[in-house]
C-alpha atoms as a PDB file:
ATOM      1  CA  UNK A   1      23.599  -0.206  36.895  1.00  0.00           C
ATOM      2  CA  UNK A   2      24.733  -3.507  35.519  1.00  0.00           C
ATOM      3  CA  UNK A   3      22.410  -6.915  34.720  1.00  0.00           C
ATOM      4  CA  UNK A   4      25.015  -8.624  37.831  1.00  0.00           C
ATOM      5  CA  UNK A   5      24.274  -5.389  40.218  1.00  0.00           C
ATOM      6  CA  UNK A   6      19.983  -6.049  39.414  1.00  0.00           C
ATOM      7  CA  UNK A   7      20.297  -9.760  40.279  1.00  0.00           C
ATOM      8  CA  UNK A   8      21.971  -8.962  42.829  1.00  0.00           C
ATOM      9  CA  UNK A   9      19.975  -6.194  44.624  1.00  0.00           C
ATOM     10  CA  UNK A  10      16.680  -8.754  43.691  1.00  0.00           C
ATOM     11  CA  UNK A  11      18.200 -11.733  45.130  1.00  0.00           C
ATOM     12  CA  UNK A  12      19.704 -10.074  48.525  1.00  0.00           C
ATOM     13  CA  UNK A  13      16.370  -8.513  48.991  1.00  0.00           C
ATOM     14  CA  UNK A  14      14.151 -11.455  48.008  1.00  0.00           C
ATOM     15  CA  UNK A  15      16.407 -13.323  50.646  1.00  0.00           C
ATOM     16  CA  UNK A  16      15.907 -10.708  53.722  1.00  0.00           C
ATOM     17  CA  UNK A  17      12.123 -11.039  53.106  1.00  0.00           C
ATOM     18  CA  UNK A  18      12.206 -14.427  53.059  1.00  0.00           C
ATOM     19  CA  UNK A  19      13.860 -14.112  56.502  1.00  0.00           C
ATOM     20  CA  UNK A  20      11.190 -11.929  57.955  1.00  0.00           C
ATOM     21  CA  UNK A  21      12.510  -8.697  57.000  1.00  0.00           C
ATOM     22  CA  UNK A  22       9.858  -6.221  57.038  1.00  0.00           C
ATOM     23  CA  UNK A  23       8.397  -4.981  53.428  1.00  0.00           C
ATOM     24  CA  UNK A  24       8.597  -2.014  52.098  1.00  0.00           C
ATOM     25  CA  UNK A  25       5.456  -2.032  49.886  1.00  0.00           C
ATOM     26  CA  UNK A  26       2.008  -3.470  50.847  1.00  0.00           C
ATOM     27  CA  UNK A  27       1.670  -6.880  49.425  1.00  0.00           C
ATOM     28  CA  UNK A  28      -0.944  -8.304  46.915  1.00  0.00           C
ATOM     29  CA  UNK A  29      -3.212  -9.796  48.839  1.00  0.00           C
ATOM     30  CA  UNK A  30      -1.988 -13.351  49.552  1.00  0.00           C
ATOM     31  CA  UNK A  31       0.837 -12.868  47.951  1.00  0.00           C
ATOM     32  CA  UNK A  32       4.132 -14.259  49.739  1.00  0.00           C
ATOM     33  CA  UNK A  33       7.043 -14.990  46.892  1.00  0.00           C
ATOM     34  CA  UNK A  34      10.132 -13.804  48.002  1.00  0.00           C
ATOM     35  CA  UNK A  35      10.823 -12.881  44.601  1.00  0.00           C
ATOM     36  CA  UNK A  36       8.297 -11.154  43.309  1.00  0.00           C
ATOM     37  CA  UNK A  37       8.384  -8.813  46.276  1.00  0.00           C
ATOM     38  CA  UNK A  38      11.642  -8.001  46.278  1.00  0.00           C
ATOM     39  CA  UNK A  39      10.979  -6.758  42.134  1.00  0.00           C
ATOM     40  CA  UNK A  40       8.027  -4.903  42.999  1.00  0.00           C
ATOM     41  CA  UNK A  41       9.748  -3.365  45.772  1.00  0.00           C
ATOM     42  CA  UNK A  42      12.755  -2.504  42.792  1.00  0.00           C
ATOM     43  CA  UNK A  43       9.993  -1.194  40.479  1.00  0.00           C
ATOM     44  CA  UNK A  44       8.464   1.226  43.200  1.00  0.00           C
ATOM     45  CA  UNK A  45      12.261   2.564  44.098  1.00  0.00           C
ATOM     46  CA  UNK A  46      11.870   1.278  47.642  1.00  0.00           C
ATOM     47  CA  UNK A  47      15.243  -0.845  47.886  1.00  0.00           C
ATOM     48  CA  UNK A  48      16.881  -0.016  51.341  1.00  0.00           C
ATOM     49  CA  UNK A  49      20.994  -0.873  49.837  1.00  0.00           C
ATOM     50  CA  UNK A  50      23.360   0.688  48.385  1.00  0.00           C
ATOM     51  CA  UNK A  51      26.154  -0.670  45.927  1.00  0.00           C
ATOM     52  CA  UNK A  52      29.901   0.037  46.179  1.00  0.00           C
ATOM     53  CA  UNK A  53      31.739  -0.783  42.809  1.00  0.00           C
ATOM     54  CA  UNK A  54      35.463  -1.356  43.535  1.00  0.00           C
ATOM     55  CA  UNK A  55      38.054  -0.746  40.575  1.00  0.00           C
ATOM     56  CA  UNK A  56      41.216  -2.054  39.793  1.00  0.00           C
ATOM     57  CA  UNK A  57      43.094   0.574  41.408  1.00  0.00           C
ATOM     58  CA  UNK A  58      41.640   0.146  44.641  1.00  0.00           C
ATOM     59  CA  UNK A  59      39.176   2.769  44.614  1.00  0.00           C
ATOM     60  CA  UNK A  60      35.356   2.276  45.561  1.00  0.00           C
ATOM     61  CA  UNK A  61      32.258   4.074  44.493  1.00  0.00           C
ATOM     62  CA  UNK A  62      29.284   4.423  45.885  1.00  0.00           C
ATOM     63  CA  UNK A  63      26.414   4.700  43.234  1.00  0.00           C
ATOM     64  CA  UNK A  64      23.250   5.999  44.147  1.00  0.00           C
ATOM     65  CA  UNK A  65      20.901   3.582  44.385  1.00  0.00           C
ATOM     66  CA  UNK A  66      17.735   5.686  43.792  1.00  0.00           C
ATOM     67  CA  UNK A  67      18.801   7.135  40.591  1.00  0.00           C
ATOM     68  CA  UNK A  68      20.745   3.755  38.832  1.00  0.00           C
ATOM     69  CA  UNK A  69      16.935   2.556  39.377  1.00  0.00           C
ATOM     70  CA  UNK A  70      15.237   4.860  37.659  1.00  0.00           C
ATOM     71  CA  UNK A  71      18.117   4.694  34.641  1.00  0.00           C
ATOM     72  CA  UNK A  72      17.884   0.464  34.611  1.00  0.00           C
ATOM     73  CA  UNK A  73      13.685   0.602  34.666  1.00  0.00           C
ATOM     74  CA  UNK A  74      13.829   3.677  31.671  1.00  0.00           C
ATOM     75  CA  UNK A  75      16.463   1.774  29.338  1.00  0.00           C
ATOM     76  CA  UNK A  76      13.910  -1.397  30.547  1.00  0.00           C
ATOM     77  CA  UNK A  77      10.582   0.065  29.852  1.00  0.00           C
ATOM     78  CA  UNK A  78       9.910  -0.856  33.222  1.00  0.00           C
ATOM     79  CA  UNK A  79      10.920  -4.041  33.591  1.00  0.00           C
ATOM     80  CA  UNK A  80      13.424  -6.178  36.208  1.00  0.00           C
ATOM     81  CA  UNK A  81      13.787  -8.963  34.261  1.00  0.00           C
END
């Protein structure tokens, strides 16, 4: 997965939460930033999307979501951002 693709998956999640989406992972306790839920959710694998790269000749791939996760937070040591 690309830097663009983890900002992207972070700030579409951080924004459903923020709209009352339910979360995937129990929450700190009085913890409520949008944010910081949404990475913690990336970090535990627990992202309900997927991502559909489209290329110049019109084709469109689905990645898998679960695996591009686990590559980003080993090349990362763990880390979103």
């Amino acid at each position: 997965m690309t830097r663009f693709e983890v900002a992207r998956i972070i700030a579409a999640r951080s924004l459903q939460i923020s709209l009352g989406a339910p979360l995937l992972i129990k929450p700190p306790k009085g913890e409520f930033d949008p944010i910081k839920l949404a990475k913690e959710e990336f970090k535990q694998i627990k992202v309900p999307m997927t991502i559909k790269r489209p290329y110049p000749s019109g084709q469109k791939v689905v990645i898998d979501i679960k695996t591009g996760i686990k590559n980003w937070l080993e090349e990362h040591h763990g880390e979103v951002f």
